[in-house]
N, C-alpha and C. Protein backbone atom coordinates (compact mmCIF):
# COMPACT_ATOMS: atom_id res chain seq x y z
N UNK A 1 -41.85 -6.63 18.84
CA UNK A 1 -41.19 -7.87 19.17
C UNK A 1 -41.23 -8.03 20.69
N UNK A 2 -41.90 -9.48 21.02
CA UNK A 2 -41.53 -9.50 22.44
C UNK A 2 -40.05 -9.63 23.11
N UNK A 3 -40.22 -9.30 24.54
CA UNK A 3 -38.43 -9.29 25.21
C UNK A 3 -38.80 -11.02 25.28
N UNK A 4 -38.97 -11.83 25.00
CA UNK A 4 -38.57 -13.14 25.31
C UNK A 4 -37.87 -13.57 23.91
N UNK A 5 -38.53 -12.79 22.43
CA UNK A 5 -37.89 -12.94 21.64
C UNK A 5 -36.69 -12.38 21.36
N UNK A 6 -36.55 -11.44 21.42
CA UNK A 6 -35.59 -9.94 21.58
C UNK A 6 -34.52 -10.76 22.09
N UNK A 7 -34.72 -11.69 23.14
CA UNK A 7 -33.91 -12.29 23.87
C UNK A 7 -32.57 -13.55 22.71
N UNK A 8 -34.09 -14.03 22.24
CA UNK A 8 -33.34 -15.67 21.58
C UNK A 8 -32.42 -15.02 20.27
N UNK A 9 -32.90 -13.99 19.90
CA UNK A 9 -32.29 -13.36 18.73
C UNK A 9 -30.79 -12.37 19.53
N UNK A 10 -30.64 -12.27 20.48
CA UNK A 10 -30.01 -11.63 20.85
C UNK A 10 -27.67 -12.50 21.04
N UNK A 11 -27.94 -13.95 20.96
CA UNK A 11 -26.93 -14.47 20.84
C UNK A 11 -26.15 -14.08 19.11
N UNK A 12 -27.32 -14.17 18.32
CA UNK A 12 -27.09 -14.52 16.42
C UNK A 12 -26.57 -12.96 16.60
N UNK A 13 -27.11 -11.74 17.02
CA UNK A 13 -26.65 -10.45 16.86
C UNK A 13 -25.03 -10.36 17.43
N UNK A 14 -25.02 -10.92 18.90
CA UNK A 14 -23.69 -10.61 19.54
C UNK A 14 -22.49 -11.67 18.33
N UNK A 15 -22.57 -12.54 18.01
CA UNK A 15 -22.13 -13.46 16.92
C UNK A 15 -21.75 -12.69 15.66
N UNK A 16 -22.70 -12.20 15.32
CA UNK A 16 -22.59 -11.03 13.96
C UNK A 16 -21.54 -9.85 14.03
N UNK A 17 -22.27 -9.60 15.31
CA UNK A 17 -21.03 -8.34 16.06
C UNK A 17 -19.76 -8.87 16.01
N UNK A 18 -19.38 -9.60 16.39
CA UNK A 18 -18.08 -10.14 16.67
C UNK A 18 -17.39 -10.75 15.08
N UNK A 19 -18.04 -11.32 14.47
CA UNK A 19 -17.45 -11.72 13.14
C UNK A 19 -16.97 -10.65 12.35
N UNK A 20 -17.90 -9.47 11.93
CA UNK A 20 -17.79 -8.04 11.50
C UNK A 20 -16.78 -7.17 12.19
N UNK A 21 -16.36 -7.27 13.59
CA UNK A 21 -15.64 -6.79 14.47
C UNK A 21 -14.14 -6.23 13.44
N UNK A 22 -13.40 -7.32 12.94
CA UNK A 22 -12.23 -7.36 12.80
C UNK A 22 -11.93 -6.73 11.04
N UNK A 23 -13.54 -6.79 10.35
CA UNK A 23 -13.64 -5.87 9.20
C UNK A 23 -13.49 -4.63 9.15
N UNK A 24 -13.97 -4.09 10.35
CA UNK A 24 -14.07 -2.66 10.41
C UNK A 24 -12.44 -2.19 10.51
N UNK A 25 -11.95 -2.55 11.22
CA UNK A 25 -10.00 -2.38 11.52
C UNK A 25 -9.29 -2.75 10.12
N UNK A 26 -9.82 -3.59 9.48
CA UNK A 26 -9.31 -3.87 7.91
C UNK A 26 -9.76 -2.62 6.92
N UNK A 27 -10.58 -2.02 6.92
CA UNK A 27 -11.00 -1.02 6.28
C UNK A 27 -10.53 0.10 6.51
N UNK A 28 -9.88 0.47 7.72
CA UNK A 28 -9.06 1.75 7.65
C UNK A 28 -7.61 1.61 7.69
N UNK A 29 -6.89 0.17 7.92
CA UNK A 29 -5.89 0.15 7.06
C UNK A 29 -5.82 0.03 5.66
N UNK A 30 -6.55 0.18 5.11
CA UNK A 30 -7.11 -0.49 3.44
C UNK A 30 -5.98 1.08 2.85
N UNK A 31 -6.25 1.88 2.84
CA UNK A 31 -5.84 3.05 2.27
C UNK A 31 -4.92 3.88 3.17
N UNK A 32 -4.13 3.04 4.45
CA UNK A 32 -3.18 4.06 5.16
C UNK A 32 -2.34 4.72 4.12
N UNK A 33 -1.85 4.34 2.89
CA UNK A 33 -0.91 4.71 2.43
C UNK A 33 -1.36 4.86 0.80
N UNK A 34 -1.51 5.88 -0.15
CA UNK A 34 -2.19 6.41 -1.73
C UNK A 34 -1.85 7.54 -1.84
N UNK A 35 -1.47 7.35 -3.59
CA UNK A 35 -0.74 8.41 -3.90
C UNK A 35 -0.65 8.11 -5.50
N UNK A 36 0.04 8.64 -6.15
CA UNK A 36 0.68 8.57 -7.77
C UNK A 36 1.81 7.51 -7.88
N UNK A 37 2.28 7.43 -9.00
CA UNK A 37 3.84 7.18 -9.77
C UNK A 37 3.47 7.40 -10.86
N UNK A 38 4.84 7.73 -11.28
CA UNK A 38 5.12 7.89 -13.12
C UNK A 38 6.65 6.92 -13.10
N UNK A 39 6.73 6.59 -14.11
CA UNK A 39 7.84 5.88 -14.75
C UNK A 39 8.49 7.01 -15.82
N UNK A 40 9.57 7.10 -15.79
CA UNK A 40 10.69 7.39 -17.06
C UNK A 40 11.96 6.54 -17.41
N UNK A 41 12.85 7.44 -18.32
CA UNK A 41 13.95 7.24 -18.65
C UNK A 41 13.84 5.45 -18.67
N UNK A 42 12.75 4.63 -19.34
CA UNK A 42 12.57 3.27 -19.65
C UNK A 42 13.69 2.72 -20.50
N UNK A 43 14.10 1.54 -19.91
CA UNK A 43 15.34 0.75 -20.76
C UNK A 43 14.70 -0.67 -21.31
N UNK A 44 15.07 -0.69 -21.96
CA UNK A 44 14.65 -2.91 -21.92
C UNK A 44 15.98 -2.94 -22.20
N UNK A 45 16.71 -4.37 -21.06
CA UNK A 45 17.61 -5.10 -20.81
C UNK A 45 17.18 -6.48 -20.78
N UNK A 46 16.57 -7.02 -21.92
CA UNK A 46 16.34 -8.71 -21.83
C UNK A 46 14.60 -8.59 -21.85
N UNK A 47 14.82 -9.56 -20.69
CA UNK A 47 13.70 -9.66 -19.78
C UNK A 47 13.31 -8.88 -18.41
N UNK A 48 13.96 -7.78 -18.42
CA UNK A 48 14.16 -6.68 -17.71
C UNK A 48 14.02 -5.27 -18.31
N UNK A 49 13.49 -4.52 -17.59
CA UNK A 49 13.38 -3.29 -18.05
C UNK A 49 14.31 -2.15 -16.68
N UNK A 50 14.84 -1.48 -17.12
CA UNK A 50 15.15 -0.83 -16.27
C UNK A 50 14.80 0.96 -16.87
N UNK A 51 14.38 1.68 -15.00
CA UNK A 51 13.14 2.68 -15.02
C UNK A 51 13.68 3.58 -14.12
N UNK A 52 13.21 4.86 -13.94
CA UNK A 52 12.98 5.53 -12.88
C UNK A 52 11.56 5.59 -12.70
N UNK A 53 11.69 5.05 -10.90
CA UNK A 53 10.18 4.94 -10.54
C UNK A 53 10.20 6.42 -9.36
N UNK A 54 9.33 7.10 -9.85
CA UNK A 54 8.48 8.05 -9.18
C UNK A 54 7.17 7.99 -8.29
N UNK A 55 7.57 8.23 -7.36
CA UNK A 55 5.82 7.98 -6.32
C UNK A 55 5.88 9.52 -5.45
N UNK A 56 4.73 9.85 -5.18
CA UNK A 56 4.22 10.52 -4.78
C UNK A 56 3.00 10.06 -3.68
N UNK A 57 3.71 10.14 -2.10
CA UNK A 57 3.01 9.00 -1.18
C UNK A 57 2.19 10.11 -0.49
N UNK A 58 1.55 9.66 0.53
CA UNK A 58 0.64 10.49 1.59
C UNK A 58 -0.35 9.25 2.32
N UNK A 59 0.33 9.89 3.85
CA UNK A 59 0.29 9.33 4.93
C UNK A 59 -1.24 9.26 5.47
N UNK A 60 -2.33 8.45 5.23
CA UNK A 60 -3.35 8.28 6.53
C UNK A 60 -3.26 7.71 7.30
N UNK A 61 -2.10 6.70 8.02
CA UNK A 61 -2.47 5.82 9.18
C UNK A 61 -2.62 6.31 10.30
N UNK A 62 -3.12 7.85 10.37
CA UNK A 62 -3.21 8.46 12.06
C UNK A 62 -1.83 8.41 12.72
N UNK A 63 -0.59 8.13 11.99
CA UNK A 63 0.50 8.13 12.86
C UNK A 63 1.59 9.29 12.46
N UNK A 64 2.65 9.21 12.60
CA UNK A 64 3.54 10.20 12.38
C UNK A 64 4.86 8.68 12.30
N UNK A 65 5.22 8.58 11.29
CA UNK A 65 5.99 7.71 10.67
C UNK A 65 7.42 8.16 10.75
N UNK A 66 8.70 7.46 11.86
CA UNK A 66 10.11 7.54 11.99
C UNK A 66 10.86 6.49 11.00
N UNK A 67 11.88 6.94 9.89
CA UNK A 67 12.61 5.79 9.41
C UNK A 67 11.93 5.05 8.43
N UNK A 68 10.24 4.99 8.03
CA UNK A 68 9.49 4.33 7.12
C UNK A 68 10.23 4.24 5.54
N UNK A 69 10.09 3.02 5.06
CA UNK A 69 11.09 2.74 3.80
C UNK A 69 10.06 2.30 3.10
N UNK A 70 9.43 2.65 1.77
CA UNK A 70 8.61 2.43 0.82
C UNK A 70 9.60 1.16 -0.18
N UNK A 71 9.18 0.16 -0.33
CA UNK A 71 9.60 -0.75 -1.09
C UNK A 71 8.78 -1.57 -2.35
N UNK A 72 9.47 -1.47 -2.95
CA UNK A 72 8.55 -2.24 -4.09
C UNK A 72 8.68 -3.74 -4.45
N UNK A 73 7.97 -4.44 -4.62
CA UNK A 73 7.79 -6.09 -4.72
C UNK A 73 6.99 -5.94 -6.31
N UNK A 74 7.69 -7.39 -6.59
CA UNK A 74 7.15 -7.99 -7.82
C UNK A 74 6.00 -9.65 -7.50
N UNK A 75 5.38 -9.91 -8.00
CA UNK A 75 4.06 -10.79 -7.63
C UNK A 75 5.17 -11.90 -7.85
N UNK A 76 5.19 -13.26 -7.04
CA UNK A 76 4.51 -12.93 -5.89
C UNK A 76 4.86 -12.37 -4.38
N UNK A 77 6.19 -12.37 -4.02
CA UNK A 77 6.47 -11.37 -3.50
C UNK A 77 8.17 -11.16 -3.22
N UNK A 78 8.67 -10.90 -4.19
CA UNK A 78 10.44 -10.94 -4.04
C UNK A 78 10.32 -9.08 -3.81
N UNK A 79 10.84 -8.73 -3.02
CA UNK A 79 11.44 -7.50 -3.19
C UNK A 79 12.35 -6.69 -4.37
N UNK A 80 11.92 -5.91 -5.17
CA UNK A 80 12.91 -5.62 -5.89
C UNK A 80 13.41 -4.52 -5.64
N UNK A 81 12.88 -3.13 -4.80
CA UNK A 81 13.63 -2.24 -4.34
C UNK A 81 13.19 -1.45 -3.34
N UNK A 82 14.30 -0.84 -2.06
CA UNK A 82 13.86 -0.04 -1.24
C UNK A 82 14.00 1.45 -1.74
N UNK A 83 13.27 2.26 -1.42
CA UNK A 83 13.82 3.92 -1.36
C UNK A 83 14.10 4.19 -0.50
N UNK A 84 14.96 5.37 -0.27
CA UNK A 84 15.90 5.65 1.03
C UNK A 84 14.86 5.74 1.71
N UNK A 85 14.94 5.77 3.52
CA UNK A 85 14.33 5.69 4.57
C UNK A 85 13.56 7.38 4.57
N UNK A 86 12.18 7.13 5.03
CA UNK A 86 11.96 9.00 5.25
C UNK A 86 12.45 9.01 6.87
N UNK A 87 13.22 10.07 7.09
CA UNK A 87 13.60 10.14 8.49
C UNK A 87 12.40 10.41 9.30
N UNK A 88 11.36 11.47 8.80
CA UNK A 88 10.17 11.38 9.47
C UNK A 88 8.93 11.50 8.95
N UNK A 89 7.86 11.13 8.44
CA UNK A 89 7.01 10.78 7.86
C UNK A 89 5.24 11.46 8.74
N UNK A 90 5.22 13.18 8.52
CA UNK A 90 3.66 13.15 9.47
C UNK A 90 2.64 12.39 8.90
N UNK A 91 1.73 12.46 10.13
CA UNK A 91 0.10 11.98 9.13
C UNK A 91 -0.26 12.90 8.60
N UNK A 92 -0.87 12.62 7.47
CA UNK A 92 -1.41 12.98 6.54
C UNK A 92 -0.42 14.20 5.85
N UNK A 93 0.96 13.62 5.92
CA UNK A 93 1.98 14.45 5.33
C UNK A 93 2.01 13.67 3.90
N UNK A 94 2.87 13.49 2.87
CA UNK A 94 3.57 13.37 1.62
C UNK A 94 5.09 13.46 1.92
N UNK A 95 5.27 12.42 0.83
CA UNK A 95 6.89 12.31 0.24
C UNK A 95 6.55 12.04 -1.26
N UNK A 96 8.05 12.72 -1.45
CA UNK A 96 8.02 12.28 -2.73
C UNK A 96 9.48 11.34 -3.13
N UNK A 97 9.40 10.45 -3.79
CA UNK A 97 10.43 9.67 -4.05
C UNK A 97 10.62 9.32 -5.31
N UNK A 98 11.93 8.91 -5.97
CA UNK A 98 12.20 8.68 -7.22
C UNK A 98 13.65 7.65 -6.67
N UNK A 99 13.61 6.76 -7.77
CA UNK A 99 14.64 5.34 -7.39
C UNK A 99 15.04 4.96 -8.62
N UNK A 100 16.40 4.87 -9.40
CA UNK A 100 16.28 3.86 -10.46
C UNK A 100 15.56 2.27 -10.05
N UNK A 101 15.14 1.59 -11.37
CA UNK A 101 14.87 0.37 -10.01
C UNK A 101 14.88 -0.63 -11.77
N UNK A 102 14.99 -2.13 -11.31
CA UNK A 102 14.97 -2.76 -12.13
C UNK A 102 13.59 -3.81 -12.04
N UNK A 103 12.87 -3.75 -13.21
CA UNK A 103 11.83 -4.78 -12.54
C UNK A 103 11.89 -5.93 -14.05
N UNK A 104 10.96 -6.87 -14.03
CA UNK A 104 10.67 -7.94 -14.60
C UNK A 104 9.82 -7.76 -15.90
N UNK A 105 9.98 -7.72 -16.61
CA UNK A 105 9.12 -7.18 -18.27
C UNK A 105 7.93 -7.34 -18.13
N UNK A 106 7.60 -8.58 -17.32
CA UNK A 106 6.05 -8.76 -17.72
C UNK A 106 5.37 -7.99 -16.46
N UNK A 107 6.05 -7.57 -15.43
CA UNK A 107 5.74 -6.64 -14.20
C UNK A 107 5.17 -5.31 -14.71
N UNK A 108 6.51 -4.67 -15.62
CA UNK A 108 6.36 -3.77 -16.05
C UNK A 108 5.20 -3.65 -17.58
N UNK A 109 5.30 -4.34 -17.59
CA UNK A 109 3.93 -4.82 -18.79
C UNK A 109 2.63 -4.32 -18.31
N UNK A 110 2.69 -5.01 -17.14
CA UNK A 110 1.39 -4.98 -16.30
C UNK A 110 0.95 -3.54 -15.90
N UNK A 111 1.76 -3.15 -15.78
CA UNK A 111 1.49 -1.23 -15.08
C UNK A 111 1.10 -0.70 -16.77
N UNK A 112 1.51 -1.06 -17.45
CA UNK A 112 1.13 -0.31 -18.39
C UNK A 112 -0.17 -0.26 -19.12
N UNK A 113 -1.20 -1.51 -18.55
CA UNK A 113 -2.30 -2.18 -19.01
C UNK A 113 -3.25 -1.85 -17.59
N UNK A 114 -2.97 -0.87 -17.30
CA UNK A 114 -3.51 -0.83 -15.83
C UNK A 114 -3.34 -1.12 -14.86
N UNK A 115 -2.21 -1.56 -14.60
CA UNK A 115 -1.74 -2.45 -13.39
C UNK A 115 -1.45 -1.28 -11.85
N UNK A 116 -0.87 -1.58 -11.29
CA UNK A 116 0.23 -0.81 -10.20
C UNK A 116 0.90 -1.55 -9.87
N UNK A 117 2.29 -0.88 -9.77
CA UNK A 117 3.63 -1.56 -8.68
C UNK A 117 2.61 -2.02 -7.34
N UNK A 118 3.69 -2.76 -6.83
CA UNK A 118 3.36 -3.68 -5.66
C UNK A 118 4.01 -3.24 -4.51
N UNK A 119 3.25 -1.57 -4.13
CA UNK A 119 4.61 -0.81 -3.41
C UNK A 119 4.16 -0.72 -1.60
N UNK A 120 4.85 -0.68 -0.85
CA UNK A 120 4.67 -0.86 0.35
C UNK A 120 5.36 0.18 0.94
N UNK A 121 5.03 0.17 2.31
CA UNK A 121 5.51 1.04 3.30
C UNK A 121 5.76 0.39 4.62
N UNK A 122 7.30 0.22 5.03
CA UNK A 122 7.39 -0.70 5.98
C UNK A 122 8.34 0.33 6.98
N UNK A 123 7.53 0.11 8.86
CA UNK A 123 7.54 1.44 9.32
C UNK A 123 7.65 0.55 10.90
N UNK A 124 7.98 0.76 11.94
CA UNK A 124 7.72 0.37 13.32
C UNK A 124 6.56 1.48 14.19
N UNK A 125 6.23 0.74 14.57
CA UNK A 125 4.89 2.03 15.43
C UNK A 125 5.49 2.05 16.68
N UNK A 126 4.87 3.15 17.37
CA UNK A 126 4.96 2.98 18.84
C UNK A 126 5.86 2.02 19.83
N UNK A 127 5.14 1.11 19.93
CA UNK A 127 5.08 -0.09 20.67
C UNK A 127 6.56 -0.76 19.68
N UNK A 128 6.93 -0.70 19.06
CA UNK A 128 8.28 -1.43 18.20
C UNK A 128 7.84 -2.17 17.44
N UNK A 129 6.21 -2.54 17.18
CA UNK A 129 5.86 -3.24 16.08
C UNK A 129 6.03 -3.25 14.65
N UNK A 130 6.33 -4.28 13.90
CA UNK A 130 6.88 -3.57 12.69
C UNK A 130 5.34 -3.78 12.01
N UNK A 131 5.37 -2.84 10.83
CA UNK A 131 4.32 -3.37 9.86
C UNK A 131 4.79 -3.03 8.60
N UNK A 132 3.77 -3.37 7.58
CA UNK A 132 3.93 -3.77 6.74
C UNK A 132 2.82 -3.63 6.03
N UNK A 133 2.45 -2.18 4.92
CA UNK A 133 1.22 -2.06 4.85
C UNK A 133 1.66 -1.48 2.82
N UNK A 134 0.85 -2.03 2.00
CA UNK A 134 0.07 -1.54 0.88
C UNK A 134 0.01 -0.25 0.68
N UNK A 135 0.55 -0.02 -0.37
CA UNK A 135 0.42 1.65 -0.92
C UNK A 135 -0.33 1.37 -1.93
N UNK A 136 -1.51 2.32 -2.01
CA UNK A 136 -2.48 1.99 -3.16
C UNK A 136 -2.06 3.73 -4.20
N UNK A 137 -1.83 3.29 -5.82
CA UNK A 137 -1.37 4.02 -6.21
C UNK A 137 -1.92 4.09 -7.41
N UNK A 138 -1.82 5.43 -8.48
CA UNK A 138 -2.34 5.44 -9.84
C UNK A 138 -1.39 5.86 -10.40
N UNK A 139 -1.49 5.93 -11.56
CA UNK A 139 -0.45 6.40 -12.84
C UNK A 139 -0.61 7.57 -12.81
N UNK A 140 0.50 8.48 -12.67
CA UNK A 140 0.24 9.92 -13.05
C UNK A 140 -0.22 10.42 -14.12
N UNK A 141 0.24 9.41 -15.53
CA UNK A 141 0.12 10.11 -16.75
C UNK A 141 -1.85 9.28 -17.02
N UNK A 142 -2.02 8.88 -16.36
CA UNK A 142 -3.88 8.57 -16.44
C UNK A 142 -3.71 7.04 -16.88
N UNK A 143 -5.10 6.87 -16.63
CA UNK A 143 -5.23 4.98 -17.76
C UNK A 143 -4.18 5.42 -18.90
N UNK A 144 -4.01 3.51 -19.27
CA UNK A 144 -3.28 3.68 -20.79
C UNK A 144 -5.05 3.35 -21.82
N UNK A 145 -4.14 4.34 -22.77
CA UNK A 145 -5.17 4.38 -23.68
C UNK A 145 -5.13 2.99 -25.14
C-alpha cells in the first residue's frame, strides 16, 4: 500500500478506534461480580413466594470493596432486597450471603426455567463514586430439568 494511501485510510481507522474505545471498558465490567445461588425453605403467599436466597459472590473488579451491599431487583427495576453491608470486600475475594427475601411469583417462576435473580452489587470506589454493577449468577442445584 502506498503512504499516500495509508494516509486517506488512516482517518476511517482513528474513527474505528475511537467508536470500539468505550467497548473494551464495557467488557471488563461485564463480569466484575459471578458466582452461585440456591433458594430454600420456599413459601407461596398469593402472588408471592417467600425464600431464602443464598449467593455465593466473588469479586473481579480489581478493587478491594468497603461497605458493598448486594441487592436484589425484580424486572423492571423495584428493589426487593438488600443483604447486610460486607464491611470489606478483597478482589478476587468471596462472600457468602443468605437473606429471607420476598419476591413476585412470576420472578420466581423465572429462576426456575432458567432465569437468574436480578442481583447487584452497589459499592463507592476510591474517588466516592458510587456504582452500581450486575452480579452474573447460576443455580447451584444446575439447569432445571
Amino acid at each position: 500500500m502506498s503512504f499516500s494511501r495509508a494516509l486517506k485510510t488512516l482517518p476511517l481507522v482513528l474513527v474505528a478506534a475511537l467508536l470500539l474505545l468505550p467497548l473494551a471498558g464495557l467488557a471488563k465490567d461485564g463480569r466484575d461480580f459471578a458466582g452461585t445461588y440456591n433458594v430454600s425453605n420456599v413459601v407461596e403467599q398469593g402472588d408471592q413466594m417467600v425464600l431464602t436466597l443464598q449467593v455465593h459472590l466473588f469479586n473481579h473488579s480489581d478493587a478491594d470493596l468497603k461497605q458493598a451491599v448486594v441487592t436484589l431487583h425484580a424486572r423492571p427495576a423495584a428493589t426487593l432486597a438488600e443483604f447486610q453491608p460486607v464491611k470489606l470486600w478483597k478482589n478476587h475475594g468471596e462472600v457468602k450471603l443468605a437473606q429471607q427475601v420476598t419476591v413476585p411469583r412470576r420472578e420466581f417462576e423465572s429462576w426456575q426455567k432458567g432465569g437468574q435473580p436480578a442481583l447487584f452489587v452497589v459499592y463507592h470506589d476510591a474517588t466516592g463514586q458510587r456504582w452500581e454493577r450486575f452480579a452474573q449468577v447460576r443455580n447451584l442445584q444446575g439447569p432445571p430439568r
